[in-house]
Protein backbone atom coordinates (compact mmCIF):
# COMPACT_ATOMS: atom_id res chain seq x y z
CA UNK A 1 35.65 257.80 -77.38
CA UNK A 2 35.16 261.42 -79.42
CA UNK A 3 36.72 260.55 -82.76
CA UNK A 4 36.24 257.54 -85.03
CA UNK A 5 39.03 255.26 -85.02
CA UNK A 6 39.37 255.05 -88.84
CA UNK A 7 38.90 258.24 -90.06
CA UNK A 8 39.56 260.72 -87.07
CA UNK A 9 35.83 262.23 -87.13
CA UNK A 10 33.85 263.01 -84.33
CA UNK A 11 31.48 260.15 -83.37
CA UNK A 12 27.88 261.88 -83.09
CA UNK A 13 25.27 259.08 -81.52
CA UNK A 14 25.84 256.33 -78.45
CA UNK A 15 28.96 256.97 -75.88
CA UNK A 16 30.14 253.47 -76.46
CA UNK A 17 30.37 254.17 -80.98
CA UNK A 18 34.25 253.21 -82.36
CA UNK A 19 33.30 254.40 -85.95
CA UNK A 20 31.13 257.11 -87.42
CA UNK A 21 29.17 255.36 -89.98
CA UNK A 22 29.39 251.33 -91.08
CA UNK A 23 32.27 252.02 -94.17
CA UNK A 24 34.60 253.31 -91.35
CA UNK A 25 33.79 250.57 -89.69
CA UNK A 26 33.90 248.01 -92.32
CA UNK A 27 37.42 249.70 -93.48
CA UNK A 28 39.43 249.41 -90.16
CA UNK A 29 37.94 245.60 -89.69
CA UNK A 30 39.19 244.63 -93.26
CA UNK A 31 42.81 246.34 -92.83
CA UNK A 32 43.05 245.07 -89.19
CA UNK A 33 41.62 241.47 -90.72
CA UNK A 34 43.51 240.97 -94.10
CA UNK A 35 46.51 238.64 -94.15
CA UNK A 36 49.71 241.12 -93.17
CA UNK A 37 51.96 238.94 -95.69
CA UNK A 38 52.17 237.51 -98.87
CA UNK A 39 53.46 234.01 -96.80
CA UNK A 40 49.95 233.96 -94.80
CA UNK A 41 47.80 234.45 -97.29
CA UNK A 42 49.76 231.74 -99.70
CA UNK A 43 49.13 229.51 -96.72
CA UNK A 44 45.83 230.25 -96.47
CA UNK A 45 45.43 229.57 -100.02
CA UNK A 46 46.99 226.10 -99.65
CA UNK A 47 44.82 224.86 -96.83
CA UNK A 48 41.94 226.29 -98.87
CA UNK A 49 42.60 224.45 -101.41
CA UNK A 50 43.61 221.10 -99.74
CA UNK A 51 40.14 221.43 -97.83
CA UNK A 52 37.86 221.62 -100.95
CA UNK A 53 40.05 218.55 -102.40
CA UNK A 54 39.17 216.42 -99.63
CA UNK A 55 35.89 217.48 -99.33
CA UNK A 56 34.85 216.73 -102.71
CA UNK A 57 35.62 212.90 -101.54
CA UNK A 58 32.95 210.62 -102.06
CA UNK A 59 32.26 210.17 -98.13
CA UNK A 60 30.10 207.17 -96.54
CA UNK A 61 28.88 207.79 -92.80
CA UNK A 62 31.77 209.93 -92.78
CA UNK A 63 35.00 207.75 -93.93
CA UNK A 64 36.48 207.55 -97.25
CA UNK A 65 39.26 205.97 -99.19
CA UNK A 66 41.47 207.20 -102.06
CA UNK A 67 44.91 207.18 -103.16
CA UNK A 68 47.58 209.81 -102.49
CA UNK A 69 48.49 209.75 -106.49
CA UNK A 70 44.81 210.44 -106.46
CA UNK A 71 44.81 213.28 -104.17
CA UNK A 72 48.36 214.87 -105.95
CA UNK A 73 47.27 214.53 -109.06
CA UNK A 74 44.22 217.22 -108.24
CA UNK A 75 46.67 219.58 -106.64
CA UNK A 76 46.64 219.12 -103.03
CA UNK A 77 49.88 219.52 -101.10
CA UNK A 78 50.52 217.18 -98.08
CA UNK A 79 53.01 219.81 -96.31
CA UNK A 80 49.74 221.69 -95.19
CA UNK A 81 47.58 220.71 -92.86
CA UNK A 82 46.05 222.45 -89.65
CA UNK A 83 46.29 219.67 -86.81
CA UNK A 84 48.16 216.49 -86.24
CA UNK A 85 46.10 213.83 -84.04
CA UNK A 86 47.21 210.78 -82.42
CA UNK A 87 45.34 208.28 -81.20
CA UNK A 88 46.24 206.21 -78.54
CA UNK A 89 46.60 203.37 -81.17
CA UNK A 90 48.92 204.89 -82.84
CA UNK A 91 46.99 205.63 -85.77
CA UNK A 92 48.09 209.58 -86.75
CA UNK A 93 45.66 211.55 -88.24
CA UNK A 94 46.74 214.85 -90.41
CA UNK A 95 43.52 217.07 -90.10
CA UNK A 96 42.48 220.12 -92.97
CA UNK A 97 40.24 221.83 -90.51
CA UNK A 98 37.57 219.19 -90.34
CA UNK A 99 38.64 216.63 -92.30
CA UNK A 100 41.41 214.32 -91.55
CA UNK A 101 43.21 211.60 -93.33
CA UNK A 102 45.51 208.32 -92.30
CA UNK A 103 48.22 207.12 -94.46
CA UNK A 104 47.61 203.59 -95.29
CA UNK A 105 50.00 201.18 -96.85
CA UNK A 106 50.36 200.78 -100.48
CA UNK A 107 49.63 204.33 -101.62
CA UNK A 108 45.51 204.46 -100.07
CA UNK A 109 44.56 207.21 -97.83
CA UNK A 110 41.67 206.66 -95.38
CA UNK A 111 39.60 209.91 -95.14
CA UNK A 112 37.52 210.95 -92.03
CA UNK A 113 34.67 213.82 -91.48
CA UNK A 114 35.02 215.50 -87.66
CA UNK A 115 30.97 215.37 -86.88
């Protein structure tokens, strides 16, 4: 490679170099990177979100309870969630990256931390 691959220079240095000085390379990571639509990066925002609501559970050796009014009324949306678990019980587990909750009767939520 003779010519950086973000801003067409010639590469002076190793045989191996993509880039000609850390901003090129920073600059074709971040376009290549970057959410390509508005609907991703909503997404995005919406397991974001849902993630720091669970996490800011009050959890005991990893399990915790609370209410789905609970949960709603601090904004999270239970449309969005990054994995769907079943056990061979059963019991299905929605899972926001590493945290997943079970939907319990009469409104409660049981809450678990992935270790």
């Amino acid at each position: 490679m003779e010519n950086c691959l973000e801003c067409g220079d010639k590469i002076i240095g190793r045989s191996d170099k993509k880039f000609c000085n850390d901003g090129c390379r920073n600059a074709f990571n971040n376009k290549h990177n970057k959410d390509s639509t508005n609907l991703m990066r909503n997404i995005n925002n919406k397991l974001r979100k849902n993630h720091r609501i669970l996490s800011e559970q009050k959890f005991i050796e990893g399990k915790a309870k609370t209410t789905r009014n609970k949960l709603a009324a601090e904004g999270f949306d239970f449309e969005y969630f990054t994995s769907l678990k079943v056990y061979r019980n059963g019991a299905e587990y929605r899972f926001v990256y590493d945290i997943g909750y079970k939907l319990l009767e009469e409104d409660w939520i049981l809450l678990v931390r992935k270790e």
